[in-house]
Protein backbone atom coordinates (compact mmCIF):
# COMPACT_ATOMS: atom_id res chain seq x y z
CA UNK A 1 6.08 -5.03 37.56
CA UNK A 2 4.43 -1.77 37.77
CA UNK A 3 8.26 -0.09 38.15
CA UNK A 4 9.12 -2.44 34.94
CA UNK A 5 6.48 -0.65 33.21
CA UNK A 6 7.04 3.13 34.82
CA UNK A 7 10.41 2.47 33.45
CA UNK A 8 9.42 1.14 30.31
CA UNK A 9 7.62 4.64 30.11
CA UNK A 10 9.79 6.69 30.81
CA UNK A 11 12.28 5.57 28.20
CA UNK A 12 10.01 5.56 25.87
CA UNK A 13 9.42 9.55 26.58
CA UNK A 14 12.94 10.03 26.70
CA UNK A 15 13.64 8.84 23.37
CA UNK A 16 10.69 10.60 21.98
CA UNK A 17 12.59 14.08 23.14
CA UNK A 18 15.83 12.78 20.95
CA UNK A 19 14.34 11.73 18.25
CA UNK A 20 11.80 14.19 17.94
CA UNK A 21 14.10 17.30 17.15
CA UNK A 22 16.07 15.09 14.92
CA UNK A 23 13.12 13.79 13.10
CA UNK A 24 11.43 17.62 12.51
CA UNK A 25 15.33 18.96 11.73
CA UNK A 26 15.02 16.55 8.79
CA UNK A 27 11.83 17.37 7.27
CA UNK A 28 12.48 21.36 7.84
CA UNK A 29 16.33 21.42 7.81
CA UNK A 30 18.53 21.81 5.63
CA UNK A 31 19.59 19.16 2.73
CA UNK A 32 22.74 17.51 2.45
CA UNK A 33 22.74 19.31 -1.04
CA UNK A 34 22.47 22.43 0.31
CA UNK A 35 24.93 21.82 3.08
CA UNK A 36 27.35 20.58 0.51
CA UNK A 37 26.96 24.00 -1.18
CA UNK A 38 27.63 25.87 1.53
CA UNK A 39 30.88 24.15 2.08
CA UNK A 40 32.10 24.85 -1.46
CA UNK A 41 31.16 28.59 -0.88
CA UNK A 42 32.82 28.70 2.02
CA UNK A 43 36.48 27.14 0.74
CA UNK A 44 36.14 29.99 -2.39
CA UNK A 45 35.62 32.27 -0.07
CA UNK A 46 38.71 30.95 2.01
CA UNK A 47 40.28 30.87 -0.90
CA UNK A 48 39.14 34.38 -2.02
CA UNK A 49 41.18 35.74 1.30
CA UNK A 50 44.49 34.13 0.25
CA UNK A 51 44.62 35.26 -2.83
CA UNK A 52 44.11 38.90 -1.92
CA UNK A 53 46.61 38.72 0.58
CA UNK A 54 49.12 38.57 -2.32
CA UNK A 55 48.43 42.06 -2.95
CA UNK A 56 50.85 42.27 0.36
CA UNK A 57 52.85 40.13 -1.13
CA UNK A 58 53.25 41.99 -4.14
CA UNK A 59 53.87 45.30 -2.12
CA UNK A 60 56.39 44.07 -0.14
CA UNK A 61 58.29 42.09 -2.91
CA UNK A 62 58.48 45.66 -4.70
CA UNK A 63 59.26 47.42 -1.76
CA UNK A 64 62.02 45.38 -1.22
CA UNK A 65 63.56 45.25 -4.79
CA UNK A 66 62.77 49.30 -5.04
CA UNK A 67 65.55 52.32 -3.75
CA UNK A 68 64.56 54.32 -0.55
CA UNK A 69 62.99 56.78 -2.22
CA UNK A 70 60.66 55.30 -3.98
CA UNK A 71 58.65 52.94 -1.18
CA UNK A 72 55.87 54.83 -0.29
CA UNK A 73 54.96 55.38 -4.13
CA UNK A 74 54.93 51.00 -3.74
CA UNK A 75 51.82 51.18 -0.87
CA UNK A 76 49.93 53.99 -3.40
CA UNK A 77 49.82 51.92 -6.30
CA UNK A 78 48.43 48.86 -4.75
CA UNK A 79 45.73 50.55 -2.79
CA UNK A 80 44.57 52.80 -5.90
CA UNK A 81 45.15 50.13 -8.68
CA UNK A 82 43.33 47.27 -6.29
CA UNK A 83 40.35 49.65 -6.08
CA UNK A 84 40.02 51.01 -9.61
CA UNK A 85 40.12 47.20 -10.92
CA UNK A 86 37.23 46.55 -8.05
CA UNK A 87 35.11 49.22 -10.06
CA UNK A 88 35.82 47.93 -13.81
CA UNK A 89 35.65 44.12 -13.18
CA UNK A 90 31.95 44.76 -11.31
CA UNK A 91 31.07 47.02 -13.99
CA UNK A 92 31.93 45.43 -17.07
CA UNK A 93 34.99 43.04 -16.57
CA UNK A 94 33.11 39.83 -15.10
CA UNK A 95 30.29 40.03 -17.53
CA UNK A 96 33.05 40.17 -21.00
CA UNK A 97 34.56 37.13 -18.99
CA UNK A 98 31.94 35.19 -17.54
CA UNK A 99 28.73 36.57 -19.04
CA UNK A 100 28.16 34.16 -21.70
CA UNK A 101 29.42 31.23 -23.90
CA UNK A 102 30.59 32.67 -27.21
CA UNK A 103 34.09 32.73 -28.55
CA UNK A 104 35.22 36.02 -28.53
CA UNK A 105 33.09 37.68 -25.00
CA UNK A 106 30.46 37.44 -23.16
CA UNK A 107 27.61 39.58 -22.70
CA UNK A 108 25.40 39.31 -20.13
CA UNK A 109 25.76 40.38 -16.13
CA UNK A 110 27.15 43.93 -16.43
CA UNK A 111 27.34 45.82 -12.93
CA UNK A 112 26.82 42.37 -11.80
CA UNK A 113 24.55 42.04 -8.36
CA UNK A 114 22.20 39.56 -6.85
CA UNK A 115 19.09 39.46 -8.47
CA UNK A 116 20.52 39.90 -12.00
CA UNK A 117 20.64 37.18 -14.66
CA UNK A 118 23.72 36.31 -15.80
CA UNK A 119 24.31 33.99 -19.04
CA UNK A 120 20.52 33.38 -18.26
CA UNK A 121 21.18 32.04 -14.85
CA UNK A 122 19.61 33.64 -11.44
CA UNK A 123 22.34 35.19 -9.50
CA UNK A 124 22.92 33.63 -6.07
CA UNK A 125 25.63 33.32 -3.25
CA UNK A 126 27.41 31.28 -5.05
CA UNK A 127 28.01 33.37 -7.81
CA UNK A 128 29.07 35.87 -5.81
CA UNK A 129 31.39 34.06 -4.28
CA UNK A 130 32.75 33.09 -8.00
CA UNK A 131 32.88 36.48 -8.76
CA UNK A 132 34.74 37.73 -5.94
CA UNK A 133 37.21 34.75 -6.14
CA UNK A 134 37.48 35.97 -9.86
CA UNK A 135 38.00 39.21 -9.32
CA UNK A 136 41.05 38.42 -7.42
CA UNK A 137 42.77 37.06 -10.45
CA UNK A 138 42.10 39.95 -12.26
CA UNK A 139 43.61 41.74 -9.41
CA UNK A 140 46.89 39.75 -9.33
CA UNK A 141 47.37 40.38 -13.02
CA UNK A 142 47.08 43.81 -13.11
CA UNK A 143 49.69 43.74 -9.94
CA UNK A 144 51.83 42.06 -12.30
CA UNK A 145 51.78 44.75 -15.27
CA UNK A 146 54.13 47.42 -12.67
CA UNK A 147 56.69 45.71 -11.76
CA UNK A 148 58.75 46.53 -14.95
CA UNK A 149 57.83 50.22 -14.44
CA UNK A 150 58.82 50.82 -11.07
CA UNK A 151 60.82 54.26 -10.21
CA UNK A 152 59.79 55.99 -12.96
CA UNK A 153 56.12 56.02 -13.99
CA UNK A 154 53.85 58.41 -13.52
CA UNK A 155 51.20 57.80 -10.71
CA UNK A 156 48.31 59.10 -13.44
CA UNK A 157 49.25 56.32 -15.72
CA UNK A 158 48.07 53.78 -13.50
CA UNK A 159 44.38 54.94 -13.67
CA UNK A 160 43.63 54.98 -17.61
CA UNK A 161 45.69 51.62 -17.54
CA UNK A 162 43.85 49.60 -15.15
CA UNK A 163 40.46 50.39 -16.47
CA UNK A 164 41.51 49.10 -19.67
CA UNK A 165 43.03 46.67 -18.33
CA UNK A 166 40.05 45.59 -16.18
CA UNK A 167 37.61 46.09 -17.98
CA UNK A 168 38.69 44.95 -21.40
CA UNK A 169 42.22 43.18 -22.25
CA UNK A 170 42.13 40.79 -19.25
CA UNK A 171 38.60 39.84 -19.30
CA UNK A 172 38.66 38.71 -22.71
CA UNK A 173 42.11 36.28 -21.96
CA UNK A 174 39.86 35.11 -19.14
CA UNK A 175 36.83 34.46 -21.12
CA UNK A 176 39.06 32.55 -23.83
CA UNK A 177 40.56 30.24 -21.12
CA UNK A 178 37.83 30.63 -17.94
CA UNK A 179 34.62 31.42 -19.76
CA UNK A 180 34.28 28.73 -22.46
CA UNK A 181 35.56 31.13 -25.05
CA UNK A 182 38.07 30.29 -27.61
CA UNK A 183 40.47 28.16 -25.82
CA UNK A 184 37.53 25.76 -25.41
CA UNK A 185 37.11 24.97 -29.10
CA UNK A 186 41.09 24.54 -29.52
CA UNK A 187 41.42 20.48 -30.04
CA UNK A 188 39.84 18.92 -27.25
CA UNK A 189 40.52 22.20 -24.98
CA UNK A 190 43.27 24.13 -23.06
CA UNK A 191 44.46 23.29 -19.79
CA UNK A 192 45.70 25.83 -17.96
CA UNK A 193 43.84 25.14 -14.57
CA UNK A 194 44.46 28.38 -12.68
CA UNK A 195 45.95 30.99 -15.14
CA UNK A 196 49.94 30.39 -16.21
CA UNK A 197 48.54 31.99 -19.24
CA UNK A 198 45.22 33.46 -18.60
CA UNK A 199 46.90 35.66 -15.41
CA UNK A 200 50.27 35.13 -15.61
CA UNK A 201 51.30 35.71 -18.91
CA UNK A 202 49.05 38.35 -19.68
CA UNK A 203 50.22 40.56 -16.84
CA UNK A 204 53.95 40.18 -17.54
CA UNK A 205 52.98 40.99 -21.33
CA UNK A 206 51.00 43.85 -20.44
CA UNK A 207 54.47 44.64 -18.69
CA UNK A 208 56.67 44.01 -21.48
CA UNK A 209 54.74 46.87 -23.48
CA UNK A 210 55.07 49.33 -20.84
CA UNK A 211 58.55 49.03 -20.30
CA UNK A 212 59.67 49.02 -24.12
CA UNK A 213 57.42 52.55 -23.85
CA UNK A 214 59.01 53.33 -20.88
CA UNK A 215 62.58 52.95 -21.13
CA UNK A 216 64.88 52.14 -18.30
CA UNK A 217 65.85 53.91 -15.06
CA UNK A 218 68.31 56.45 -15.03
CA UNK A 219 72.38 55.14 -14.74
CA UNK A 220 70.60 51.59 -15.15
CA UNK A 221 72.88 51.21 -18.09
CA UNK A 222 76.33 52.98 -18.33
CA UNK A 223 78.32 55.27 -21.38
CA UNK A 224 79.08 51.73 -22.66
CA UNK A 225 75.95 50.32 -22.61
CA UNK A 226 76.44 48.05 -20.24
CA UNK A 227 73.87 46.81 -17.33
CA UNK A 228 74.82 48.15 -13.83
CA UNK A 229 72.92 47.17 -10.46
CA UNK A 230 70.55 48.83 -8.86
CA UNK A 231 70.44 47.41 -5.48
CA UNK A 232 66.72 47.34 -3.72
CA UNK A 233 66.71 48.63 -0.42
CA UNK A 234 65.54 45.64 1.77
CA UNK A 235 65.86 42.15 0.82
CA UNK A 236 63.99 41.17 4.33
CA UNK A 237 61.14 42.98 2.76
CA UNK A 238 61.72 41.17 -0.19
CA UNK A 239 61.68 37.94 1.51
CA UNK A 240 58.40 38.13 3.24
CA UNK A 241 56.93 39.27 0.46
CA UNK A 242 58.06 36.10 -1.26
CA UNK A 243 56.27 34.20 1.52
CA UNK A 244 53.43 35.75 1.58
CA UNK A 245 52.92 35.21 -2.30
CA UNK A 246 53.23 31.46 -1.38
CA UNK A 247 50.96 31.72 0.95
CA UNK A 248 48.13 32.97 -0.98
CA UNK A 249 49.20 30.66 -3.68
CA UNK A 250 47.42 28.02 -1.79
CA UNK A 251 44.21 29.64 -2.08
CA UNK A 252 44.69 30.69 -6.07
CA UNK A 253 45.58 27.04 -7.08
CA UNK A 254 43.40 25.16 -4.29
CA UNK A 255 40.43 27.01 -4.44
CA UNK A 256 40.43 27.06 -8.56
CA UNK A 257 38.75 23.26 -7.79
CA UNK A 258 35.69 25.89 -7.07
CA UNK A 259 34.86 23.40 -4.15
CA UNK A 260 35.77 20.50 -2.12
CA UNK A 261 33.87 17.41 -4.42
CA UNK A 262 36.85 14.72 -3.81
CA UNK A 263 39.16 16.43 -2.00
CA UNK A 264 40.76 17.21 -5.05
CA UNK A 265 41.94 20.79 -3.23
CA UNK A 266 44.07 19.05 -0.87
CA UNK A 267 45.54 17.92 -3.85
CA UNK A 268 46.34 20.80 -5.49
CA UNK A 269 48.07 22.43 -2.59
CA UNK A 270 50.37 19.59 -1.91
CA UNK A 271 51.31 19.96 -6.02
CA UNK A 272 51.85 23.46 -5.99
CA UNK A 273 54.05 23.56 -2.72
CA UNK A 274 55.87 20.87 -4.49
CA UNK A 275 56.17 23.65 -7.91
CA UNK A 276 57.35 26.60 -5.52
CA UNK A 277 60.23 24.25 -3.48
CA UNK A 278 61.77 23.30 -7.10
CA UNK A 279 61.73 26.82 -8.24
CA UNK A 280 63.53 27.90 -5.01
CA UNK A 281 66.20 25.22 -5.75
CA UNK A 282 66.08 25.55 -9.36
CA UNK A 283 67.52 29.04 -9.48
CA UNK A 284 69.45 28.28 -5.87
CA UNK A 285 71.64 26.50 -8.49
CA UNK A 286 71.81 28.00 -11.45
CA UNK A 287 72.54 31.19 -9.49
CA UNK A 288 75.48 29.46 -8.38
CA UNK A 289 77.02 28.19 -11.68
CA UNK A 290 76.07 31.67 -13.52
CA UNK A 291 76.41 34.05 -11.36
CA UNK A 292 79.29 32.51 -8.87
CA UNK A 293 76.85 33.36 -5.90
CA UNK A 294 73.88 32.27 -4.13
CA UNK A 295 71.62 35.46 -5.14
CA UNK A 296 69.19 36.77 -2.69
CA UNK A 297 67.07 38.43 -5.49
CA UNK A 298 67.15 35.06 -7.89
CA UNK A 299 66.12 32.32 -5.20
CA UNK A 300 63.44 34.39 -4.36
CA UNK A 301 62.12 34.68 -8.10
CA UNK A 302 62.94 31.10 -8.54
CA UNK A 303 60.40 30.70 -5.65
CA UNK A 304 57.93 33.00 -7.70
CA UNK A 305 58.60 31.28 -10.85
CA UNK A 306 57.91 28.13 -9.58
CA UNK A 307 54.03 29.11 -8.09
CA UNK A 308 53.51 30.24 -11.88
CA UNK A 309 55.22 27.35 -13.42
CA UNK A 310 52.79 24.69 -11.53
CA UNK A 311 49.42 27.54 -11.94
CA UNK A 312 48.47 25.18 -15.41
CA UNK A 313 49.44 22.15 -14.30
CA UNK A 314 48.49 22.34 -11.30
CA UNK A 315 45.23 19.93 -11.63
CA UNK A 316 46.31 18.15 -14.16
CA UNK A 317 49.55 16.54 -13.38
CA UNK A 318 50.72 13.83 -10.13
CA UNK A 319 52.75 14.97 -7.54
CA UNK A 320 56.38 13.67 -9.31
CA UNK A 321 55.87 16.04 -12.02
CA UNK A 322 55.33 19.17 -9.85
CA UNK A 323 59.08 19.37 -8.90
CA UNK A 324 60.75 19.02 -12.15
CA UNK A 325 58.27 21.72 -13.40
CA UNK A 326 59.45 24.15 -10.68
CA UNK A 327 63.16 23.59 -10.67
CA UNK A 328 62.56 24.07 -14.80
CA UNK A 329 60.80 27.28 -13.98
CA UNK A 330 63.20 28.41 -11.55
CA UNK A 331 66.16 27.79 -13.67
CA UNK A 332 64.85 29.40 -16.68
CA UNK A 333 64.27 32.58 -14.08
CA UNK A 334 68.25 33.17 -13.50
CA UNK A 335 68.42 33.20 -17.35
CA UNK A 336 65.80 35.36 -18.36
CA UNK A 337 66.17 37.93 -16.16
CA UNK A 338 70.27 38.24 -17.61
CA UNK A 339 67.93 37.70 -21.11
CA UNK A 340 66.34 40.98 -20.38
CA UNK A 341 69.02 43.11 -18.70
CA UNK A 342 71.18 42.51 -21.51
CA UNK A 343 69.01 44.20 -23.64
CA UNK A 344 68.64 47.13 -22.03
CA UNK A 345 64.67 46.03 -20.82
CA UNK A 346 65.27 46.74 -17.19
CA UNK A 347 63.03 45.17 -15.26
CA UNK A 348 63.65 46.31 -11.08
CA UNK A 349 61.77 42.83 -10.22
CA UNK A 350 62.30 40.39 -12.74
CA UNK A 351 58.43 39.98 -14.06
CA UNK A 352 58.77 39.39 -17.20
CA UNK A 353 60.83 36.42 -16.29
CA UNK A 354 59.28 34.64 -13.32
CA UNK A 355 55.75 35.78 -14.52
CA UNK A 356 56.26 35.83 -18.23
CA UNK A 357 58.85 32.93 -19.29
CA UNK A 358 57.80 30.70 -16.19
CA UNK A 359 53.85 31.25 -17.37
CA UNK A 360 54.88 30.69 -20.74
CA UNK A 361 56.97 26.77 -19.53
CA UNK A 362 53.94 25.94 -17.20
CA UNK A 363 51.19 26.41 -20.17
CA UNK A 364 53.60 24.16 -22.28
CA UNK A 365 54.71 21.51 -19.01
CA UNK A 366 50.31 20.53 -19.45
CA UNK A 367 51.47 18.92 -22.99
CA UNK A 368 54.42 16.94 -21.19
CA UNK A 369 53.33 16.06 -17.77
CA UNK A 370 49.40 15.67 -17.92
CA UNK A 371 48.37 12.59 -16.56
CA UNK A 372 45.48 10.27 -18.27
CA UNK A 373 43.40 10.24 -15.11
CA UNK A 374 43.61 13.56 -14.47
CA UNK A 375 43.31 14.97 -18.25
CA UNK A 376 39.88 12.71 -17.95
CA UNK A 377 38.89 13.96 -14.22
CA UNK A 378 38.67 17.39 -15.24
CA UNK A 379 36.89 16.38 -18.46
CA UNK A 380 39.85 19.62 -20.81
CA UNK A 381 42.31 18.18 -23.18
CA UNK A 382 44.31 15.31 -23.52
CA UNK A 383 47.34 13.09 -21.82
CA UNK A 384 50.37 14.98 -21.93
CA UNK A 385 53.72 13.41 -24.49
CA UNK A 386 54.60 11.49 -20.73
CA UNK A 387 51.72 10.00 -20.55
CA UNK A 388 51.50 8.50 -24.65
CA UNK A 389 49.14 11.38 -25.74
CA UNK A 390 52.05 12.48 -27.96
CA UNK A 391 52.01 16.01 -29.01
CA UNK A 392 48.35 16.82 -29.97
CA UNK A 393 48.20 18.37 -26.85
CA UNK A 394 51.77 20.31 -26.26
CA UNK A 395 50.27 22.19 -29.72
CA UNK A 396 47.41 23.40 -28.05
CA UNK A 397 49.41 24.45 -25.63
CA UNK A 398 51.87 26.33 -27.10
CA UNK A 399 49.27 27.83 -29.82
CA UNK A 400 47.17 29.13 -26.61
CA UNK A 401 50.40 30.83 -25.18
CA UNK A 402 50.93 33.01 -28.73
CA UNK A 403 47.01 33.72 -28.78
CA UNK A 404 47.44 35.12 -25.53
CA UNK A 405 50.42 36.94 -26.11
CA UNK A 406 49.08 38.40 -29.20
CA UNK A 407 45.85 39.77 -27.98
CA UNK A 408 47.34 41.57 -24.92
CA UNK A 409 50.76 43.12 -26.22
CA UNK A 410 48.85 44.33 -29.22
CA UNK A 411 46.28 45.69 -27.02
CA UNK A 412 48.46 46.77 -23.85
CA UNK A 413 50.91 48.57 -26.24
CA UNK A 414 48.15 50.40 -27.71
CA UNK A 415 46.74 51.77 -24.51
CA UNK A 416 49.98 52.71 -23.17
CA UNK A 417 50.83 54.43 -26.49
CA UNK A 418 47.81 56.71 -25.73
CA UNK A 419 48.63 56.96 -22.33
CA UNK A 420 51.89 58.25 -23.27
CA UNK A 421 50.95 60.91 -25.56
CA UNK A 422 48.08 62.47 -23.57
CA UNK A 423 48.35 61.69 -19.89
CA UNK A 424 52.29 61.09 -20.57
CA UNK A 425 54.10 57.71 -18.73
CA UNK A 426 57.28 58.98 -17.47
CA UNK A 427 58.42 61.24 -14.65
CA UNK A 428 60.77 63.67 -15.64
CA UNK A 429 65.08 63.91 -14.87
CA UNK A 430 64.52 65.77 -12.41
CA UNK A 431 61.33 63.40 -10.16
CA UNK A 432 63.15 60.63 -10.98
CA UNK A 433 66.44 61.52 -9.31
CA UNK A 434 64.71 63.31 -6.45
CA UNK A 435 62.07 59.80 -5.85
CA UNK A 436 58.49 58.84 -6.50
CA UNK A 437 57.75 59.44 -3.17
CA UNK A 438 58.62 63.52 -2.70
CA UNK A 439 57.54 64.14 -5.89
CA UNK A 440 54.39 62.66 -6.42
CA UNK A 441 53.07 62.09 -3.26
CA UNK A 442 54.80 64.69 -1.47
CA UNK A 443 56.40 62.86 1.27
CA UNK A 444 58.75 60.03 1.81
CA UNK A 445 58.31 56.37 3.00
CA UNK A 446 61.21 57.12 5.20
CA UNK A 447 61.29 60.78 5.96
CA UNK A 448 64.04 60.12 8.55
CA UNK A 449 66.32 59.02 6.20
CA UNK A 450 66.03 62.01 4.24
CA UNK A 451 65.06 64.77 5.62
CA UNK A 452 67.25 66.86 8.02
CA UNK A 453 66.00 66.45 11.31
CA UNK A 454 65.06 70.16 11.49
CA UNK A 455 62.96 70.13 8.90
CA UNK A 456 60.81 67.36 9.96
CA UNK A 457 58.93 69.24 12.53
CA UNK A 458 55.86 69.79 10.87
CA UNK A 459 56.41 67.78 7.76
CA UNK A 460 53.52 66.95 5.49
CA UNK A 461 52.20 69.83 4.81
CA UNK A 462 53.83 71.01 1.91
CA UNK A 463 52.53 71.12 -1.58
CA UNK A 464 53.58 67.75 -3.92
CA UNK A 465 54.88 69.88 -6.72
CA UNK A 466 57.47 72.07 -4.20
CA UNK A 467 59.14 69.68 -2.47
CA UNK A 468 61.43 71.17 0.24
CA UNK A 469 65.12 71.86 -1.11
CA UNK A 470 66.17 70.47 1.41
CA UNK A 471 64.54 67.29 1.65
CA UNK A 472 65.71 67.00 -2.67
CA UNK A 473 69.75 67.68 -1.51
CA UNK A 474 69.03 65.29 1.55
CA UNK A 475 68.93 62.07 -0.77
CA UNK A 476 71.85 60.54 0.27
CA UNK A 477 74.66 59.36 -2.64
CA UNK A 478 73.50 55.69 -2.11
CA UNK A 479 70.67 55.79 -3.42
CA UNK A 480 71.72 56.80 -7.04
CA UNK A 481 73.12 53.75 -9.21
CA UNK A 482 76.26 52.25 -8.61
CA UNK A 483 78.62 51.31 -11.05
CA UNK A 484 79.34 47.48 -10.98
């Protein structure tokens, strides 16, 4: 009996050390609210990652599409473009986008840090981790805007450009379709659930008013007028580039749920995987039919176009939908970019077509393909025609898409046509022909390849503005435009 009740004891005790911590970690610990929060943060932070490991993406795919000469001038951009955004969407740029409710800007939360108010609101970790995960659109977009102008811009047109650009003309697109702004109080609201028009569209029509400013490259087009090829230099380059950009898709769709509430990220992904492998096939056979060929260059846009094609519908439309949007996306890629080139708008990437026309059919596909529970889950707009909402809500697509490309050509042509009469926007005959990478950075992405193997001993240190003769007559003959 009296080891019944020693054991009864000690039981007793032992229990009281297990439940005891648990007991005190729920009075003192944390709540399942909290703990809830703290998962969201973390997938937008997750989320924050993959989308800034585009900006690899993007340097690779230009690498890739770009001529020997010119690579190195590829890594410059990024790095100094990336950080001068950094500056102007902390400075001003979040708080014209995010800093308030009205329908032109916001304007509240400039140099944005914790402690500040923004729209009236305490700042905390998780805005931060909203404006970080923000920023990165901004980011993307502004990548966007140079790959029409690759070759032969001048590296001091970037900076002007991408503090406008960041600070101003794509914070206020944001605000209209992010921020509550204008595209709010169109019908019952815009969907475009992670920026087919808000980033897409306005970086490849930032792009299209550079390059009518611009011009095209040198022996692009021949005596007749006609569009010759320009080979890029590595299409392996090209292709992981490509991959990468999918990649980080995943976090710019997934994470735009701004948290895990349903799953409804998992969700997303699937969709927009589903949008990328019909843009790959898409343009795999249109490429075929048009151009008699399965083109390196085109399936990898069609890839591209597809990602932007399913960016809008990407929360608002089932899984069978996702597809037909891509392989719509990556068709129309194949065309546009033969669109462009025929009128002498060269284009060394094709932005204007998977970024442009593709953000342009994804805004619209939200009027076709929206589904009744998902137009209600997210609480924006209406069914889509598909789905018996007939076509109240395809207008308020398409009139979004022409605000948007109002606002920022207007404004993008503007800046550049200051840029090009003080700071000036194109390299002259002579840089052009010798590379971007001798003669404004003063040395080459692949000095082997063109510079004699004597002069290379000590290479580096020579001013940017007197490039060695040598290393000029070492460009080898490939490298200049072939007829086709």
């Amino acid at each position: 009996m009296r080891r019944s009740r020693i054991a009864g004891a000690s039981l007793v005790a032992l229990l009281a050390l297990l439940i005891g911590p648990s007991a005190a970690f729920a009075q003192d610990g944390p709540t399942l609210e909290t703990l809830t929060g703290e998962v969201n943060v973390t997938w937008v932070i997750v989320g924050t990652v993959l989308v800034f490991f585009m900006q690899a993406g993007f340097a690779f795919l230009e690498i890739g599409f770009s001529r020997g000469k010119n690579v190195g001038a590829g890594i410059a951009k990024i790095l100094v473009n990336l950080s001068i955004i950094s500056i102007a969407w902390w400075a001003v740029g979040f708080a014209i986008a995010f800093g308030g409710g009205g329908w032109l800007a916001g304007d509240s939360g400039w140099f944005f840090q914790f402690g500040r108010d923004l729209a009236g609101e305490a700042a905390t970790g998780e805005t931060a981790s909203f404006f970080i995960f923000q920023f990165m659109f901004a980011a993307v977009s502004l990548a966007i805007v140079w790959g029409t102008t690759l070759e032969r811009i001048r590296f001091a047109a970037y900076i002007p450009f991408a503090i406008i650009f960041g600070a101003v003309i794509y914070p206020l697109i944001a605000h209209w379709g992010f921020g509550g702004g204008l595209f709010a109080e169109i019908g019952d609201g815009v969907q475009d659930f992670a920026g087919s028009s808000v980033v897409h569209l306005t970086g490849a029509t930032a792009a299209l008013a550079a390059v009518l400013l611009l011009g095209p490259r040198k022996g692009k087009y021949g005596p007749d007028g006609k569009p010759r090829a320009i080979p890029g230099h590595n299409m392996p380059l090209f292709g992981l580039g490509v991959l990468i950009l999918w990649l980080g898709w995943f976090g710019f769709n997934g994470a735009s749920t701004l948290g895990t509430a349903d799953n409804r990220f998992a969700e997303v992904v699937a969709v927009t995987n589903l949008g990328a492998a019909g843009g790959v096939i898409g343009a795999l056979i249109v490429s075929r039919l048009v151009l008699k060929a399965f083109d390196v260059g085109m399936i990898g846009n069609g890839a591209i176009a597809g990602l932007v094609g399913i960016t809008a519908p990407a929360g608002y439309v089932e899984f069978w939908p996702a597809p037909i949007i891509g392989l719509a996306a990556g068709a129309l890629v194949v065309f546009g970019v033969l669109f462009f080139e025929r009128r002498r708008i060269d284009d060394p990437v094709g932005a204007l077509s998977a970024h442009g026309l593709a953000g342009v059919w994804g805004t619209i596909a939200c009027g076709l393909f929206t589904s009744d529970r998902l137009a209600e889950y997210n609480g924006v707009g209406n069914p889509g025609l598909f789905y018996g909402g007939g076509l109240e809500q395809l207008g308020v697509q398409a009139l979004a898409v022409l605000l948007t490309f109002t606002l920022v050509f207007a404004l993008s042509f503007a800046a550049f046509s200051l840029i090009k009469a003080t700071v000036g926007l194109r390299v002259d005959e002579e840089s052009e022909d010798a590379g971007l990478d001798i003669t404004e950075h003063g040395m080459y992405g692949y000095p082997e390849q063109f510079i004699p193997a004597a002069e290379l001993v000590g290479y580096g240190a020579r001013p940017v503005a007197e490039p060695s003769p040598g290393a000029v007559a070492a460009i080898p003959t490939s490298q200049e435009a072939p007829a086709t």
